[in-house]
N, C-alpha and C. Protein backbone atom coordinates (compact mmCIF):
# COMPACT_ATOMS: atom_id res chain seq x y z
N UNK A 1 -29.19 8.76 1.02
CA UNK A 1 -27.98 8.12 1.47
C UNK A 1 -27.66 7.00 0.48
N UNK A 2 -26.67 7.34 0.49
CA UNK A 2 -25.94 5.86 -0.85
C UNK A 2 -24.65 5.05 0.00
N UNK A 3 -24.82 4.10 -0.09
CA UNK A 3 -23.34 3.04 0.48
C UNK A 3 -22.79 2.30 -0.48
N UNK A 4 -21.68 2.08 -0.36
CA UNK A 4 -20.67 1.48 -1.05
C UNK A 4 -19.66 1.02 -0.18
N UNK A 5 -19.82 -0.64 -1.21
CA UNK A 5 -18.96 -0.93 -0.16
C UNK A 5 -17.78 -1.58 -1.00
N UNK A 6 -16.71 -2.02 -0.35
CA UNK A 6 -15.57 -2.43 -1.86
C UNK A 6 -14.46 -3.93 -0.78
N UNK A 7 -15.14 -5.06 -1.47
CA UNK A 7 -14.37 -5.53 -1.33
C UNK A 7 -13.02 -6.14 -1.72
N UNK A 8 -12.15 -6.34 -1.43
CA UNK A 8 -10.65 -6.82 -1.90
C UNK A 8 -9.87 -8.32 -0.90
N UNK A 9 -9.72 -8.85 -2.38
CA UNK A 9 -9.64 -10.33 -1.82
C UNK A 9 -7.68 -10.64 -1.93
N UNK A 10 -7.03 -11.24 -1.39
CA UNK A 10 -5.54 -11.39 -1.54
C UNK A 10 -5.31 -12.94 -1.23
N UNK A 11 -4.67 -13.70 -1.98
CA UNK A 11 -4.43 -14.87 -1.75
C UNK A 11 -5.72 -16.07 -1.64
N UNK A 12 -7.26 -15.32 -2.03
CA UNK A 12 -7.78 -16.48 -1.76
C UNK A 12 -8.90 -16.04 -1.08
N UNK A 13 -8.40 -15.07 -0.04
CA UNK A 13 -9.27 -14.68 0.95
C UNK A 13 -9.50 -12.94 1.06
N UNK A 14 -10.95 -13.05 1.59
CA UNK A 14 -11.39 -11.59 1.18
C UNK A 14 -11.00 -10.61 2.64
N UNK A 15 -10.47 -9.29 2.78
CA UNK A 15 -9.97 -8.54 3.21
C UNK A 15 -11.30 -8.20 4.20
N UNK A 16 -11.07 -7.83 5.31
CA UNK A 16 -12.00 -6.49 6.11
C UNK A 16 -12.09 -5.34 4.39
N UNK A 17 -13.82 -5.71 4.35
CA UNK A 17 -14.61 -4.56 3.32
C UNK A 17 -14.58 -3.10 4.06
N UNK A 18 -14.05 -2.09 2.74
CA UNK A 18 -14.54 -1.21 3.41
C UNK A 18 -15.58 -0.38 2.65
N UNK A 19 -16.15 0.92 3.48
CA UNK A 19 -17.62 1.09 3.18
C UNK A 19 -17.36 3.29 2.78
N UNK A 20 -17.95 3.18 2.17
CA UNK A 20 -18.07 5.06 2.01
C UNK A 20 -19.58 4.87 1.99
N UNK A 21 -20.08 5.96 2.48
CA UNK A 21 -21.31 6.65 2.84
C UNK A 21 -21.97 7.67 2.21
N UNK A 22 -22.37 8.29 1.08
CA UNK A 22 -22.61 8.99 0.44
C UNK A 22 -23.85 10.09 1.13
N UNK A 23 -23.70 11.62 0.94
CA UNK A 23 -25.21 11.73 0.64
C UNK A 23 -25.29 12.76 0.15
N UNK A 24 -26.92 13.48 0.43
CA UNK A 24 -27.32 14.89 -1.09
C UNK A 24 -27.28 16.06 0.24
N UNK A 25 -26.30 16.62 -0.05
CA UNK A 25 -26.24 18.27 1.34
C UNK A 25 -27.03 18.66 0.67
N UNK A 26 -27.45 19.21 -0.53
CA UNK A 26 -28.59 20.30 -1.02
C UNK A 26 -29.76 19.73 -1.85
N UNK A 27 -30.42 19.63 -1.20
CA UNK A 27 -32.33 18.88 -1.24
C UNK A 27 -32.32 18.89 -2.50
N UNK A 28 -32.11 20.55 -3.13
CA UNK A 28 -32.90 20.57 -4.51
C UNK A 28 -31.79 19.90 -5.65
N UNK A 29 -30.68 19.88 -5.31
CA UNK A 29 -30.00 19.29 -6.49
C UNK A 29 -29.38 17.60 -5.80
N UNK A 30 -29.12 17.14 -7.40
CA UNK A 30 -28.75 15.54 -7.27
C UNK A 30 -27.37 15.46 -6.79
N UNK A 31 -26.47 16.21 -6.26
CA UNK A 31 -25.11 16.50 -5.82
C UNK A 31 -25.10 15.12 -4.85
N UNK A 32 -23.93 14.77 -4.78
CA UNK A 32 -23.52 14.18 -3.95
C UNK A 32 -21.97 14.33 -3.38
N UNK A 33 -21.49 13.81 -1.76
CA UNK A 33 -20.67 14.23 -1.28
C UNK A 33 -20.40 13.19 -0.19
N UNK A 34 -19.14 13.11 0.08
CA UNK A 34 -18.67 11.60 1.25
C UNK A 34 -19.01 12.28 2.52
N UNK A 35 -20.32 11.06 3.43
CA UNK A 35 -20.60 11.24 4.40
C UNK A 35 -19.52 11.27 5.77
N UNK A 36 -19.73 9.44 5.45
CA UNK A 36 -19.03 8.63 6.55
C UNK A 36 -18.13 7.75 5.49
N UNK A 37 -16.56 7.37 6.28
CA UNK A 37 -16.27 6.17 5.78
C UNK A 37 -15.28 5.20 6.63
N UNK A 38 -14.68 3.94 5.74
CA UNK A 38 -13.99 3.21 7.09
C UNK A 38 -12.76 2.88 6.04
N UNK A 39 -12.56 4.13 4.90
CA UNK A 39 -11.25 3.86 4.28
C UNK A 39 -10.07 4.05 4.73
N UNK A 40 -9.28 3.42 4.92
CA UNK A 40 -7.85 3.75 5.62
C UNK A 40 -7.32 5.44 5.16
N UNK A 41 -6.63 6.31 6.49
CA UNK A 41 -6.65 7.26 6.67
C UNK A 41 -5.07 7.85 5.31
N UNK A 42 -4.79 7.04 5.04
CA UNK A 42 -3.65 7.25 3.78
C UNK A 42 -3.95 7.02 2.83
N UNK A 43 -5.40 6.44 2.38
CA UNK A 43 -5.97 6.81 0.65
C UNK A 43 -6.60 8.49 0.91
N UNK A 44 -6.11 8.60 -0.38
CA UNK A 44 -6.47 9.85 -0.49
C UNK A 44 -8.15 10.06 -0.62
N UNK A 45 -8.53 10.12 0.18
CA UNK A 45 -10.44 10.10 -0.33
C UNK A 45 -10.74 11.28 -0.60
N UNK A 46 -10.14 12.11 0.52
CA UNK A 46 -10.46 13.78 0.58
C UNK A 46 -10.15 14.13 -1.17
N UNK A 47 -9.03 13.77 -1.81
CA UNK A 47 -8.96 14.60 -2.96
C UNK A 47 -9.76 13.76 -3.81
N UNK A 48 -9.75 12.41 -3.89
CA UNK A 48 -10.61 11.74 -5.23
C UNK A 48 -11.84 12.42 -5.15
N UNK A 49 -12.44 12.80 -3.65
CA UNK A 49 -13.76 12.99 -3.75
C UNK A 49 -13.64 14.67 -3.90
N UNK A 50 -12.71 15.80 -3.82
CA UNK A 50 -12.89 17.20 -4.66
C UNK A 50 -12.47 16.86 -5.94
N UNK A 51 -12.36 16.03 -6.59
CA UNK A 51 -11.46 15.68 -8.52
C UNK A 51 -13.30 15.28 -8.83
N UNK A 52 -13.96 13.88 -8.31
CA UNK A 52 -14.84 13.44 -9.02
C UNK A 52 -16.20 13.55 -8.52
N UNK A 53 -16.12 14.32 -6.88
CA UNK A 53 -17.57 14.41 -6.70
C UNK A 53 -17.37 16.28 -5.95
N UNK A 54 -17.24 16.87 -7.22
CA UNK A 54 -17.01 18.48 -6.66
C UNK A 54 -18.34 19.19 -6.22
N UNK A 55 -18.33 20.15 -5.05
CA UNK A 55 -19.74 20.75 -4.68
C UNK A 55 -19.24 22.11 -5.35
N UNK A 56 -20.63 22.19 -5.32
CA UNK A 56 -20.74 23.97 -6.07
C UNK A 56 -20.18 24.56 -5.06
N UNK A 57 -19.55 25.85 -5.73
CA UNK A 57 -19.36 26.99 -4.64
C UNK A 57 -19.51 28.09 -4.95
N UNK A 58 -20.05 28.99 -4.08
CA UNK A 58 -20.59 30.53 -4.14
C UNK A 58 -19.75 31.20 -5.27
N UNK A 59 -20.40 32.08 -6.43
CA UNK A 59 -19.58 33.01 -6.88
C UNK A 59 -19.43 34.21 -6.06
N UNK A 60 -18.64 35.03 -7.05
CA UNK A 60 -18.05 36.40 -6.42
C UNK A 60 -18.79 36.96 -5.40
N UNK A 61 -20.04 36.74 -5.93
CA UNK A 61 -20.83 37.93 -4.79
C UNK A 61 -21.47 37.29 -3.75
N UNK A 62 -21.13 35.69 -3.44
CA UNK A 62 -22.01 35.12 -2.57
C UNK A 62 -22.98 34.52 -2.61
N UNK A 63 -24.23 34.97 -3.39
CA UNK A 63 -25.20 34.06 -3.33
C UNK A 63 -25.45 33.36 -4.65
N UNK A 64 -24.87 32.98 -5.51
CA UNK A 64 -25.26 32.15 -6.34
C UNK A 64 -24.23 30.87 -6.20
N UNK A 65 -24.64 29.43 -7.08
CA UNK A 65 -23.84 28.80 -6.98
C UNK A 65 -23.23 28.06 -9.07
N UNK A 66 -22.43 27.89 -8.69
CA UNK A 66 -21.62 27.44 -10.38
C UNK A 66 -22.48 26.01 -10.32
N UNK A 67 -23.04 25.68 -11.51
CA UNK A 67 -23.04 24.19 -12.02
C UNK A 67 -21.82 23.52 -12.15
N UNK A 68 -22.05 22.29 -11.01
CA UNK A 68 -20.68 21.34 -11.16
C UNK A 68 -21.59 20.32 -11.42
N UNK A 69 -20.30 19.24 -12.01
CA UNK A 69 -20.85 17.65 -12.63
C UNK A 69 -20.05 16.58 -11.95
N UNK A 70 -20.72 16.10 -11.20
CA UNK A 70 -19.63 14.79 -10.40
C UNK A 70 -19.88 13.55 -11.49
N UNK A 71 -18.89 12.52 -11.00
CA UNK A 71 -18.85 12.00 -11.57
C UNK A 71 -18.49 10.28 -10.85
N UNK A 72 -19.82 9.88 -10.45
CA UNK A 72 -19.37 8.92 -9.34
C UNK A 72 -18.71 7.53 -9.78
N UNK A 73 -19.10 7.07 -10.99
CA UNK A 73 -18.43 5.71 -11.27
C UNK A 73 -16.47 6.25 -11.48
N UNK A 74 -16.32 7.17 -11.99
CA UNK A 74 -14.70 7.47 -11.76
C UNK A 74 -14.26 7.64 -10.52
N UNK A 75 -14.80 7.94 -9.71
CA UNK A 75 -14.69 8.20 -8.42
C UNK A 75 -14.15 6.75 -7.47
N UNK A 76 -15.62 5.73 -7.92
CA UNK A 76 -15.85 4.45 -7.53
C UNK A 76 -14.63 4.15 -7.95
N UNK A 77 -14.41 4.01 -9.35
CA UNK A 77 -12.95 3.31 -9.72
C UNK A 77 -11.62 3.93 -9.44
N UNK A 78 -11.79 4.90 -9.24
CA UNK A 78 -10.01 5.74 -8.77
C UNK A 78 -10.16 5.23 -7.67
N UNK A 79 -11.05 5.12 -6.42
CA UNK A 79 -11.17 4.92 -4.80
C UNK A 79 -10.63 2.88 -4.85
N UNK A 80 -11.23 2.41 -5.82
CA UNK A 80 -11.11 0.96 -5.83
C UNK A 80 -9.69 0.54 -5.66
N UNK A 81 -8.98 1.34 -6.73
CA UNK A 81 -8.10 1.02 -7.74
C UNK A 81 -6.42 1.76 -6.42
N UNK A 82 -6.97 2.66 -5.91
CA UNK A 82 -6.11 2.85 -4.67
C UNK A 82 -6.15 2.17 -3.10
N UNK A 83 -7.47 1.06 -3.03
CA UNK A 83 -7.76 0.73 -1.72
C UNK A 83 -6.94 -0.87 -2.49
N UNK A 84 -6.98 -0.98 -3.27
CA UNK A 84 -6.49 -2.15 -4.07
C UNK A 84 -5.18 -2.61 -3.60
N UNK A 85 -4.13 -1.47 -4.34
CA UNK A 85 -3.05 -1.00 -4.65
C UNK A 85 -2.56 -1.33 -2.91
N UNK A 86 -3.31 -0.58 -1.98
CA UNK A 86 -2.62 -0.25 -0.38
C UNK A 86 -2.62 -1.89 -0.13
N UNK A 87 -3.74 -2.80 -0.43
CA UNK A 87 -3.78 -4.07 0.03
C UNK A 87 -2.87 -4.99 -0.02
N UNK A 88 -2.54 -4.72 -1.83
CA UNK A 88 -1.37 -5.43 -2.09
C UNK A 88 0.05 -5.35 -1.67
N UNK A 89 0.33 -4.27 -1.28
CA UNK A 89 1.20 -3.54 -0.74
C UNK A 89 1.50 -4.32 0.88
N UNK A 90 0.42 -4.35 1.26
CA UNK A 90 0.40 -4.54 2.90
C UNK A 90 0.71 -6.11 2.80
N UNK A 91 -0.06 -6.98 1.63
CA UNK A 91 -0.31 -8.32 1.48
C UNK A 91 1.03 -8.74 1.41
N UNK A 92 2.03 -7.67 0.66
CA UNK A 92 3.07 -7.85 0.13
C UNK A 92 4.20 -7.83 1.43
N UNK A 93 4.06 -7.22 2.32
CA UNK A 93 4.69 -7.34 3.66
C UNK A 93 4.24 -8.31 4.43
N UNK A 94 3.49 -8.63 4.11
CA UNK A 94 3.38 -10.09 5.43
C UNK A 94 3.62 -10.91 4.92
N UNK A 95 3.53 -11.26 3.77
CA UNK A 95 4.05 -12.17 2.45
C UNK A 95 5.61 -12.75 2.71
N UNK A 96 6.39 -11.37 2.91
CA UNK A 96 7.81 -11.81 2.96
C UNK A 96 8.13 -11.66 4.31
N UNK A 97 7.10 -11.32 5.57
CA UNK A 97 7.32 -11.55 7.23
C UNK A 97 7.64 -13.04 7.19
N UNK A 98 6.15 -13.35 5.85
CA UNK A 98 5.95 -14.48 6.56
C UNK A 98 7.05 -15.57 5.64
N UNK A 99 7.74 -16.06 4.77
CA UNK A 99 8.92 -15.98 3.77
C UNK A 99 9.58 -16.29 4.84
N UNK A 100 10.42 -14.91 5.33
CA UNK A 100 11.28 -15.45 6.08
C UNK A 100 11.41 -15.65 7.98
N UNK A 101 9.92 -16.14 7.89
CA UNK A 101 9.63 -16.50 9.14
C UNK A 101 10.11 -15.41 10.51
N UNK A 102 9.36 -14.48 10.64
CA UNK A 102 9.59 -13.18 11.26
C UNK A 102 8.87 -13.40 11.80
N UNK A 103 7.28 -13.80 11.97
CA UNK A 103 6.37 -13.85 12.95
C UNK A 103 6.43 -15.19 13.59
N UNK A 104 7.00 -15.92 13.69
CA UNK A 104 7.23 -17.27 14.24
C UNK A 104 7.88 -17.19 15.84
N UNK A 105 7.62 -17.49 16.61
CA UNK A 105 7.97 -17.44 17.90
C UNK A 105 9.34 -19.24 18.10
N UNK A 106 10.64 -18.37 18.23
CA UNK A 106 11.53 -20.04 17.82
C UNK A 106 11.52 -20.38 19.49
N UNK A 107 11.17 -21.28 19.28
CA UNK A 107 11.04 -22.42 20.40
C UNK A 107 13.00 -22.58 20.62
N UNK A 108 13.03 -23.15 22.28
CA UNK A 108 14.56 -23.31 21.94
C UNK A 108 14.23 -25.10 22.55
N UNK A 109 15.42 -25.89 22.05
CA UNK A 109 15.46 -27.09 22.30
C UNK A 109 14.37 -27.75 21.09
N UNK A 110 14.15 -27.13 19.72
CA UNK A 110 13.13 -27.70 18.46
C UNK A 110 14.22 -28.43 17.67
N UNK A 111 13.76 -29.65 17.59
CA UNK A 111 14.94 -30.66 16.59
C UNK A 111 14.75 -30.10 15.43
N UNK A 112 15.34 -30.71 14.77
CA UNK A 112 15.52 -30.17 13.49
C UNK A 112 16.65 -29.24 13.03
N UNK A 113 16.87 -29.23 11.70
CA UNK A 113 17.72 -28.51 11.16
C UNK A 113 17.19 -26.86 10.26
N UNK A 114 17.55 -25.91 10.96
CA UNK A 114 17.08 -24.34 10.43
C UNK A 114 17.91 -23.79 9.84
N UNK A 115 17.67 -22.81 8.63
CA UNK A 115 18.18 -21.82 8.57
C UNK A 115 18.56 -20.90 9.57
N UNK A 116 19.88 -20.52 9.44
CA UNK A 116 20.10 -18.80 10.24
C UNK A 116 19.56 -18.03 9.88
N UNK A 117 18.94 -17.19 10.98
CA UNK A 117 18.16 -15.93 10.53
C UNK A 117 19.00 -15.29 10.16
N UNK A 118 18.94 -14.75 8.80
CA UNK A 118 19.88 -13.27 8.43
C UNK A 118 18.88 -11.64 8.08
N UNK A 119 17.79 -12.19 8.49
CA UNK A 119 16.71 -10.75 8.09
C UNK A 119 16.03 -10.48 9.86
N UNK A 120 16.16 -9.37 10.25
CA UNK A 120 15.30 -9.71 11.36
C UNK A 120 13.93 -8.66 11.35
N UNK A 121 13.96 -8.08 10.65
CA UNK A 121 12.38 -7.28 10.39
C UNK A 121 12.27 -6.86 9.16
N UNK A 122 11.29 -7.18 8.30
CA UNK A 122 10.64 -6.70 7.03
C UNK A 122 9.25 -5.75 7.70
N UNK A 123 8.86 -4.39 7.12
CA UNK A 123 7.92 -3.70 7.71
C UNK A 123 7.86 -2.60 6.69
N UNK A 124 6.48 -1.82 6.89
CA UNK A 124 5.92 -0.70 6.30
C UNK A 124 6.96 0.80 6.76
N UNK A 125 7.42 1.19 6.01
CA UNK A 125 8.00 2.44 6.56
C UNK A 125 7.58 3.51 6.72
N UNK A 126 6.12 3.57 5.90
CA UNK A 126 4.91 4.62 6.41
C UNK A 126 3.63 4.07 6.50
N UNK A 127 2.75 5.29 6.37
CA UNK A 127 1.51 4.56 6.84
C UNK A 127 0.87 3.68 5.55
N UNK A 128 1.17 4.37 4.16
CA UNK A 128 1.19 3.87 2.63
C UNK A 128 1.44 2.58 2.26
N UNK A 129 2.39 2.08 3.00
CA UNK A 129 3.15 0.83 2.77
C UNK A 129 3.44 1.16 1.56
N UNK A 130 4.14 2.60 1.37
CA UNK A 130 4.75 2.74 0.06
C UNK A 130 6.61 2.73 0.30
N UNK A 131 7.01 2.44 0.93
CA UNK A 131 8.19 2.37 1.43
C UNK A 131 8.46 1.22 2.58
N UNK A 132 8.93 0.29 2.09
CA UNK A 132 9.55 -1.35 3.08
C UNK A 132 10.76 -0.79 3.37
N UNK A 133 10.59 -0.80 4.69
CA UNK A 133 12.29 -1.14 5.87
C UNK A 133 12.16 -2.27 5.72
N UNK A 134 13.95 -3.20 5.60
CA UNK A 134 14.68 -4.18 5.59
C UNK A 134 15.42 -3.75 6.56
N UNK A 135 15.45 -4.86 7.65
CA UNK A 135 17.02 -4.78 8.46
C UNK A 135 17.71 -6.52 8.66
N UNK A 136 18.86 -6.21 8.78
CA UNK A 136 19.46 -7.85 8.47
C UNK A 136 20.52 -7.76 9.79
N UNK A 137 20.58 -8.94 10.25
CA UNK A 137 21.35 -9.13 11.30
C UNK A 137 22.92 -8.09 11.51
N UNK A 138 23.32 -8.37 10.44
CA UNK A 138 24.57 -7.32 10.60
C UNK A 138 24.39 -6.04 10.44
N UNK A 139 23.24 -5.51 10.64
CA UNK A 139 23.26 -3.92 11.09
C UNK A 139 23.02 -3.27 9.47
N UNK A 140 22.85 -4.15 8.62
CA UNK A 140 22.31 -3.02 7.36
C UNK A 140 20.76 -3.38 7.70
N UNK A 141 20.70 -1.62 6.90
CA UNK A 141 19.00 -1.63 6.60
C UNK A 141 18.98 -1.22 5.00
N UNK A 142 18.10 -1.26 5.04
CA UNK A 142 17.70 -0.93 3.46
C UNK A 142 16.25 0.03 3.41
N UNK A 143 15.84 0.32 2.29
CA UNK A 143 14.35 0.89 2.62
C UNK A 143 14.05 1.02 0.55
N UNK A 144 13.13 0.49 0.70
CA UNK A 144 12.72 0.24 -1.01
C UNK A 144 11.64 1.24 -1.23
N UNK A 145 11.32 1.85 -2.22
CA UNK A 145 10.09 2.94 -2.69
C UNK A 145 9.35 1.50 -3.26
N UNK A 146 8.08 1.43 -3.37
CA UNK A 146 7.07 0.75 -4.29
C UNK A 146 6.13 1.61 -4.75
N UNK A 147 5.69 1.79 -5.68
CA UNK A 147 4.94 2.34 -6.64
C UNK A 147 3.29 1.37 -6.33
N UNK A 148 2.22 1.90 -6.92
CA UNK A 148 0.86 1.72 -6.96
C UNK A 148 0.83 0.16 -7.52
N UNK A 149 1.63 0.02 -8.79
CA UNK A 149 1.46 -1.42 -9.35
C UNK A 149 2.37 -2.37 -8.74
N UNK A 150 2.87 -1.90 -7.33
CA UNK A 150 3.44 -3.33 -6.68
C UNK A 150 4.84 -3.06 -7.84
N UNK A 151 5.72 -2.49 -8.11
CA UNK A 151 7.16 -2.46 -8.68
C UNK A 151 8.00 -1.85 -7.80
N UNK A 152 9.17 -1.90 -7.39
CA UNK A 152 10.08 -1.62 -6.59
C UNK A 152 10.74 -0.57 -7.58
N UNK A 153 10.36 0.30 -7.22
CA UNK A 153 11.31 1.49 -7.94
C UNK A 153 12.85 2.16 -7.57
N UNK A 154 13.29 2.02 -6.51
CA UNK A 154 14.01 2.44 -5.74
C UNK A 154 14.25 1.91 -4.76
N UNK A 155 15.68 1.34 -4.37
CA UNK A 155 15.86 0.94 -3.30
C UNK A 155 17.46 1.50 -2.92
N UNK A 156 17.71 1.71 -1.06
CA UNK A 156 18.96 2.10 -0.47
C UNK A 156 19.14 1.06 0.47
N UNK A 157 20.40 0.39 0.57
CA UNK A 157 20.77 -0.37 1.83
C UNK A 157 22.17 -0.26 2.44
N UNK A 158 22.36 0.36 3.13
CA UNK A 158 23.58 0.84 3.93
C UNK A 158 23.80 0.27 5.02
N UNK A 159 25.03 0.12 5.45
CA UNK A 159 25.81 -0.72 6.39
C UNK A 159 26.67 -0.26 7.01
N UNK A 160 27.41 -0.81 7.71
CA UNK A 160 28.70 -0.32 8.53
C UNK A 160 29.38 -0.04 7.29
N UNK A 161 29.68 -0.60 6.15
CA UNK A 161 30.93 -0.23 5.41
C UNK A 161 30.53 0.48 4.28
N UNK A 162 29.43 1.53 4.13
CA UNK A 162 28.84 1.75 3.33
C UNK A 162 27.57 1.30 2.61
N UNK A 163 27.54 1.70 1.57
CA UNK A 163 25.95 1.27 0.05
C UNK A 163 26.40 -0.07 0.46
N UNK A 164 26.15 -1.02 0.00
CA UNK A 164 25.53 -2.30 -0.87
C UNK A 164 25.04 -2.67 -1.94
N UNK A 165 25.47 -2.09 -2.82
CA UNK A 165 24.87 -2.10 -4.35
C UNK A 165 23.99 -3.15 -4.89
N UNK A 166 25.20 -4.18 -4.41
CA UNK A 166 24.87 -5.64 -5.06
C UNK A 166 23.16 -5.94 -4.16
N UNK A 167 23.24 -5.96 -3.03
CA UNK A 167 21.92 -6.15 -2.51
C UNK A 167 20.88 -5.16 -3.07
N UNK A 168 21.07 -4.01 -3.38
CA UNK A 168 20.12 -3.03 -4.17
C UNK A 168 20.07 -3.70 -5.33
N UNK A 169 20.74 -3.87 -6.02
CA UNK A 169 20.35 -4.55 -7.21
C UNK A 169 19.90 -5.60 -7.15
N UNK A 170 19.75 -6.89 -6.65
CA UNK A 170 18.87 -7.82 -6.13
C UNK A 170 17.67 -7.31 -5.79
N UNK A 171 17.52 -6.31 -4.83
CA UNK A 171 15.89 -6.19 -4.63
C UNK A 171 15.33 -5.78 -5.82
N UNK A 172 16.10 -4.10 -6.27
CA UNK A 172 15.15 -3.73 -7.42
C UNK A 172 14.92 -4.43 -8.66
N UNK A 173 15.74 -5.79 -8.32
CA UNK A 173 15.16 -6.97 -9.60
C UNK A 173 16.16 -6.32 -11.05
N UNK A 174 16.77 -5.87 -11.50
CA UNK A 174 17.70 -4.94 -12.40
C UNK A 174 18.51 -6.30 -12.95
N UNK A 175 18.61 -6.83 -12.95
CA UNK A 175 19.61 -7.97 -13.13
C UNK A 175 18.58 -8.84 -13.59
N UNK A 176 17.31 -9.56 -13.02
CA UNK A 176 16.26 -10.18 -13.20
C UNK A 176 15.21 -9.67 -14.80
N UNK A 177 15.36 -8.95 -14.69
CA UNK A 177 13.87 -7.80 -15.53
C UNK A 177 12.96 -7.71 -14.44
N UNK A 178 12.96 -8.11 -13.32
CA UNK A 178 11.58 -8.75 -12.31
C UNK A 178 11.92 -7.48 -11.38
N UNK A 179 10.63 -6.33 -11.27
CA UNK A 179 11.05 -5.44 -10.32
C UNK A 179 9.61 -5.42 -9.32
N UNK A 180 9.30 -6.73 -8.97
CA UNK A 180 7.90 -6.86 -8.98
C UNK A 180 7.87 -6.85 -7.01
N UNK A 181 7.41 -5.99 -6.35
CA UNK A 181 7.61 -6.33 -4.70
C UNK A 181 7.44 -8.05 -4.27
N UNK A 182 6.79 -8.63 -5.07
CA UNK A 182 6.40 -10.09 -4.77
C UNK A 182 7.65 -11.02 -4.84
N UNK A 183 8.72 -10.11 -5.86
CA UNK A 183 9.84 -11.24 -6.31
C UNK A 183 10.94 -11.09 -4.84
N UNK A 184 10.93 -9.98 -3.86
CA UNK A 184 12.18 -9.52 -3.53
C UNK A 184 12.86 -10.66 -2.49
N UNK A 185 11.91 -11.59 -2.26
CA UNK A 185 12.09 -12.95 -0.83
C UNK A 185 13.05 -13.43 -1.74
N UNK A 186 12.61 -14.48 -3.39
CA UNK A 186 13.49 -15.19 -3.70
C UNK A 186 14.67 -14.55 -4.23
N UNK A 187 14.51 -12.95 -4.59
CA UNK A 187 15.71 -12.94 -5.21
C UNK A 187 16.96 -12.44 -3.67
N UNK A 188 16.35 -12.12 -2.81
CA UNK A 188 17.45 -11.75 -1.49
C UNK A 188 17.89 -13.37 -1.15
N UNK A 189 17.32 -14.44 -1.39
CA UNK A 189 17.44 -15.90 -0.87
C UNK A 189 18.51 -16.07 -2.19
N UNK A 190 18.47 -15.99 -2.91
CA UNK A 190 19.71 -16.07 -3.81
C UNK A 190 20.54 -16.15 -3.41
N UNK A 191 21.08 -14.41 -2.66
CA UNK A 191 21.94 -14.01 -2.55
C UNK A 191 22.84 -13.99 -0.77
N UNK A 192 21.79 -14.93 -0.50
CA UNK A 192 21.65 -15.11 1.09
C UNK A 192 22.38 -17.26 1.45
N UNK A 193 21.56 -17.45 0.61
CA UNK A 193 22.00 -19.07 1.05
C UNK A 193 22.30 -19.67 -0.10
């Protein structure tokens, strides 16, 4: 049995670690294969682990088996390098919940002087957090693609009166050079207050 465990730190502070479980199904050879694990069910583990830790399989006639070669430190680092990627991603949504104060419970009768809310939910649009829903008080939503390195590749925001260009182009940063998911709070605050 082999464990691994991988931690990932965001802002400072280190994440719930998670753990893969390794072990040898066939006594006589050094093979290895994913036992147990507690990786989130949208990294791909199933395929990193047929790409870098492949088991033999029967030829034509059944009883023999092909020499395969795993290859666990690529494995280790493709698995890292995608549990990474999902973190930042996720880090990156609470980031701008928390931006424009979405998880805040507003007290009524609080002195002071506030902004109007004009965003009322920033969120994961799948399980990937490869796609952010935007919705804004007047009934547009939007929904942005993000890529592995945290870049906004694509974004749609539609409304009662149609696209929104100008707000697409603000998120995907196109105007900026900055297409970075981290930038999209200040550059929508731009274009907001």
């Amino acid at each position: 049995m082999l464990g691994i465990r991988f931690d990932v730190s965001n802002t400072g502070r280190f994440a719930r670690p998670y753990y893969v479980m390794l072990n040898k199904p066939f006594p006589e050879e050094e093979l290895l294969r994913v036992h147990r694990h507690t990786v989130p069910p949208c990294i791909p583990l199933a395929a990193l682990a047929a790409r870098y830790l492949p088991v033999p399989k029967p030829d034509g006639r059944g009883n023999g088996k092909d020499k395969v070669k795993q290859d666990l430190s690529r494995f280790v680092r493709a698995l890292r390098r995608q549990i990474v990627a999902y973190q930042n991603r996720t880090a990156a949504i609470k980031s701008l919940r928390k931006e424009f104060k979405l998880d805040e419970n507003r007290e009524k009768g609080r002195k002071g002087k506030e902004r109007e809310r004009v965003i009322i939910d920033i969120s994961a649009a799948d399980a990937e957090a490869k796609q952010v829903r935007i919705e804004w008080v007047d009934g547009r939503v939007g929904r942005c693609v993000v890529s592995d390195s945290g870049q906004v590749e694509k974004c749609v925001v539609i409304g009662e009166e149609g696209r929104d260009w100008e707000v697409e182009r603000r998120i995907t940063g196109v105007e900026k050079g900055d297409p970075s998911m981290t930038g999209i709070g200040e550059r929508l605050r731009e274009g907001i207050y």
